[in-house]
N, C-alpha and C. Protein backbone atom coordinates (compact mmCIF):
# COMPACT_ATOMS: atom_id res chain seq x y z
N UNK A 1 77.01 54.95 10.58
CA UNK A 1 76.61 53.57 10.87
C UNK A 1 76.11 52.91 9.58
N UNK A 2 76.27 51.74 9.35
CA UNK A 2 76.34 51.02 8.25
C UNK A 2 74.90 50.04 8.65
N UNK A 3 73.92 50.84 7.44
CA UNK A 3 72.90 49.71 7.64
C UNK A 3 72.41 48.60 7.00
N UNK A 4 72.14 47.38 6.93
CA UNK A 4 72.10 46.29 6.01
C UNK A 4 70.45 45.89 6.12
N UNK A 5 70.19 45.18 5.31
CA UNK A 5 68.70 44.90 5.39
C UNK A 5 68.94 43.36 6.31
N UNK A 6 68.01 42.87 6.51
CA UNK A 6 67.12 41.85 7.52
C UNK A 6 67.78 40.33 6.25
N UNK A 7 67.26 40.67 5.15
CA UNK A 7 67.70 39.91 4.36
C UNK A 7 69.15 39.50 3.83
N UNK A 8 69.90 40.89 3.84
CA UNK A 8 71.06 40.27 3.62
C UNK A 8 72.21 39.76 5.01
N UNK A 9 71.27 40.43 6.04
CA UNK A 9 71.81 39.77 7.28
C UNK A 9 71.86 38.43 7.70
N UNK A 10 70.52 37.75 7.22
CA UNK A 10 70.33 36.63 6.59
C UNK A 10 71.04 35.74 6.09
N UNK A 11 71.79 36.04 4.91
CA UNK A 11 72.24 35.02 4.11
C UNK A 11 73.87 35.26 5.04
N UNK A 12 74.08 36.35 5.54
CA UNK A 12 75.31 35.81 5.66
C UNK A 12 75.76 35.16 7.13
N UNK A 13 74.44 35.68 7.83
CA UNK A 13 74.47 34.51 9.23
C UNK A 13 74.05 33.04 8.69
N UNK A 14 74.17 32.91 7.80
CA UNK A 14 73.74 31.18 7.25
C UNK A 14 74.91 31.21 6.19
N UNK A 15 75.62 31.38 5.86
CA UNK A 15 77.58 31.64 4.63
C UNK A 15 78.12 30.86 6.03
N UNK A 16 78.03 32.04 7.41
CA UNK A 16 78.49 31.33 8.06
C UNK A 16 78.41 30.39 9.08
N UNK A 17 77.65 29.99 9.21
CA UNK A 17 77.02 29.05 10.10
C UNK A 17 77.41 27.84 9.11
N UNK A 18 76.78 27.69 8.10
CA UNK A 18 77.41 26.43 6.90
C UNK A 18 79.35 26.21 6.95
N UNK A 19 80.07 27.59 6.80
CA UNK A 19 81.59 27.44 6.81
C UNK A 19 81.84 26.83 8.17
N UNK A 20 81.26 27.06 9.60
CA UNK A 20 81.42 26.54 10.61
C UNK A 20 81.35 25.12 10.72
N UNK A 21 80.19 24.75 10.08
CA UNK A 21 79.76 23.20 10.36
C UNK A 21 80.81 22.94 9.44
N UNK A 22 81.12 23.14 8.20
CA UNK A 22 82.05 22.23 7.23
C UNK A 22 83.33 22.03 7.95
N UNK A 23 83.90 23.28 8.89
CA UNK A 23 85.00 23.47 9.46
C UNK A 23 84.87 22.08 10.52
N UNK A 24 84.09 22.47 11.14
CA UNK A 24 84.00 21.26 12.60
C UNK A 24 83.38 19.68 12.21
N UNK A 25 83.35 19.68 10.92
CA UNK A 25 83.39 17.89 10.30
C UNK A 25 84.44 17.83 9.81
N UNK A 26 85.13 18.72 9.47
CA UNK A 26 86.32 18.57 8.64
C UNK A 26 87.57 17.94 10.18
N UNK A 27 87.14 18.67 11.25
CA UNK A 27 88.18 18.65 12.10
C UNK A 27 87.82 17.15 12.56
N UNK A 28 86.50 16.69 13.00
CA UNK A 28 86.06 15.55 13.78
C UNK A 28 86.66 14.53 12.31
N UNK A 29 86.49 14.30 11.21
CA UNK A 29 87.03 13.72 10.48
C UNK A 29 88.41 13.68 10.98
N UNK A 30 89.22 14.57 11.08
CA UNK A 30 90.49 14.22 10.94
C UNK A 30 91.06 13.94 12.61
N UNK A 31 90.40 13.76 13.26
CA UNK A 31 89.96 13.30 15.02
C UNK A 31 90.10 12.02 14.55
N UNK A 32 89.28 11.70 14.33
CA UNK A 32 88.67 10.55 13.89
C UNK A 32 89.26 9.29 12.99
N UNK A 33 89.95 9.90 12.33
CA UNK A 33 91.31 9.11 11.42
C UNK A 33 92.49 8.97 12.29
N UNK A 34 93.07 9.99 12.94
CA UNK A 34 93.79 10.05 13.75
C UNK A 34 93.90 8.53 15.21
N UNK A 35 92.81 9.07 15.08
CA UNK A 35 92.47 7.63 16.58
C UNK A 35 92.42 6.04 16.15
N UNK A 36 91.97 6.30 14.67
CA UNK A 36 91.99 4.89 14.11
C UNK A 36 93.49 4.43 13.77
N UNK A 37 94.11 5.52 13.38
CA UNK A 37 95.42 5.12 13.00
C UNK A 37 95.99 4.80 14.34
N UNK A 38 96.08 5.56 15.41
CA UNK A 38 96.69 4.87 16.64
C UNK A 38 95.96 3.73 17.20
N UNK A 39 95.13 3.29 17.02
CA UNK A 39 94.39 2.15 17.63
C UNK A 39 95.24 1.01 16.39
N UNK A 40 95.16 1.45 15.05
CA UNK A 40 95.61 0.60 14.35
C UNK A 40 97.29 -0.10 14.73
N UNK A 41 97.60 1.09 15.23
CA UNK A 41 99.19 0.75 15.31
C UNK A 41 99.18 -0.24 16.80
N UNK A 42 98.05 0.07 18.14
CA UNK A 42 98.07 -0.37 19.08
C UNK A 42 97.82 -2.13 18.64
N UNK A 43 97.18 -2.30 18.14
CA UNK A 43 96.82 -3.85 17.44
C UNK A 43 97.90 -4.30 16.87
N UNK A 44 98.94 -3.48 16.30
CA UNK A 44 99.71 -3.95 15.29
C UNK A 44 99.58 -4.62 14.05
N UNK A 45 98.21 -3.95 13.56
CA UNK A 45 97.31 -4.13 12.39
C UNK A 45 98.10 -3.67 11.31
N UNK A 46 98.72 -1.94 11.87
CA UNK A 46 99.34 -1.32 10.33
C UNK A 46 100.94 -1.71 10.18
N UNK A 47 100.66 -1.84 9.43
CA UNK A 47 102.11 -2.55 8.65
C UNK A 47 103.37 -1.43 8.67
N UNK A 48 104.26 -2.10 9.32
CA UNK A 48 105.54 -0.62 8.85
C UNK A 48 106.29 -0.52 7.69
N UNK A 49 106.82 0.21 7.48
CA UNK A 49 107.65 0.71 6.01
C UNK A 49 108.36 -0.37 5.46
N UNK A 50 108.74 -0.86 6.14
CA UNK A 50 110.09 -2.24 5.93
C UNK A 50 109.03 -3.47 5.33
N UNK A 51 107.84 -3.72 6.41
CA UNK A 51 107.10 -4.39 5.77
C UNK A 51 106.24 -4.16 4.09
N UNK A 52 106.13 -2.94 4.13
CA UNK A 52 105.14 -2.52 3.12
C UNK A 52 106.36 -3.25 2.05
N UNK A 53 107.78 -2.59 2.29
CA UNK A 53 109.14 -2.69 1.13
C UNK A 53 109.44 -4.18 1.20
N UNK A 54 109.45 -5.17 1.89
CA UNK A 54 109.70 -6.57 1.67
C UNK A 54 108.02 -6.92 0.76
N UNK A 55 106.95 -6.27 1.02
CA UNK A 55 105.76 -7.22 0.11
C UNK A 55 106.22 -6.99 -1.21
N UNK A 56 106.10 -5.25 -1.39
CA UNK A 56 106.38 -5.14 -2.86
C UNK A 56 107.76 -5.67 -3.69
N UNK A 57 108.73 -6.24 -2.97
CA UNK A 57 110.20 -6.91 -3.41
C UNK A 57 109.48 -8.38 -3.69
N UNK A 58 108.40 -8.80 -3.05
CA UNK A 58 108.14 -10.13 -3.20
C UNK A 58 106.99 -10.03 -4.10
N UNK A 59 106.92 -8.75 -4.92
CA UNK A 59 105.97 -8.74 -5.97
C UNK A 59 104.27 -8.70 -5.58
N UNK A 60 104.21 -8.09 -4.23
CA UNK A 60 103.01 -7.60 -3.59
C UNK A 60 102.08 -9.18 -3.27
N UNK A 61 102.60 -10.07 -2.80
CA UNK A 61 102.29 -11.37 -2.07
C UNK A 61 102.02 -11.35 -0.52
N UNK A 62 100.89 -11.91 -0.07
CA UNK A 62 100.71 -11.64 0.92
C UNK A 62 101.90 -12.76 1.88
């Protein structure tokens, strides 16, 4: 049986508890972009490809 001290049990129940949280903002971030981009498209806020390619032909004019 493999014994570890109190202390180094420690640091690595907190290595990972920190990799967890970074993991689960990382995911709600990308939740979160996700929904804006479909809400964006529901508005018809974001611009499509054709549009983006006619601004920059007209020299990026709104």
């Amino acid at each position: 049986m493999i014994v570890i001290s109190y202390e180094v049990f420690q640091i690595i129940l907190v290595t990972g508890l920190i990799f967890a949280l970074l993991i689960m903002v990382g995911a709600l971030v990308a939740i979160g972009r996700r929904l804006q981009r479909e809400r964006r498209h529901q508005e018809g806020l974001f611009d499509s490809a054709e549009q983006k390619w006619q601004r920059r032909k007209r020299g990026n004019q709104w």
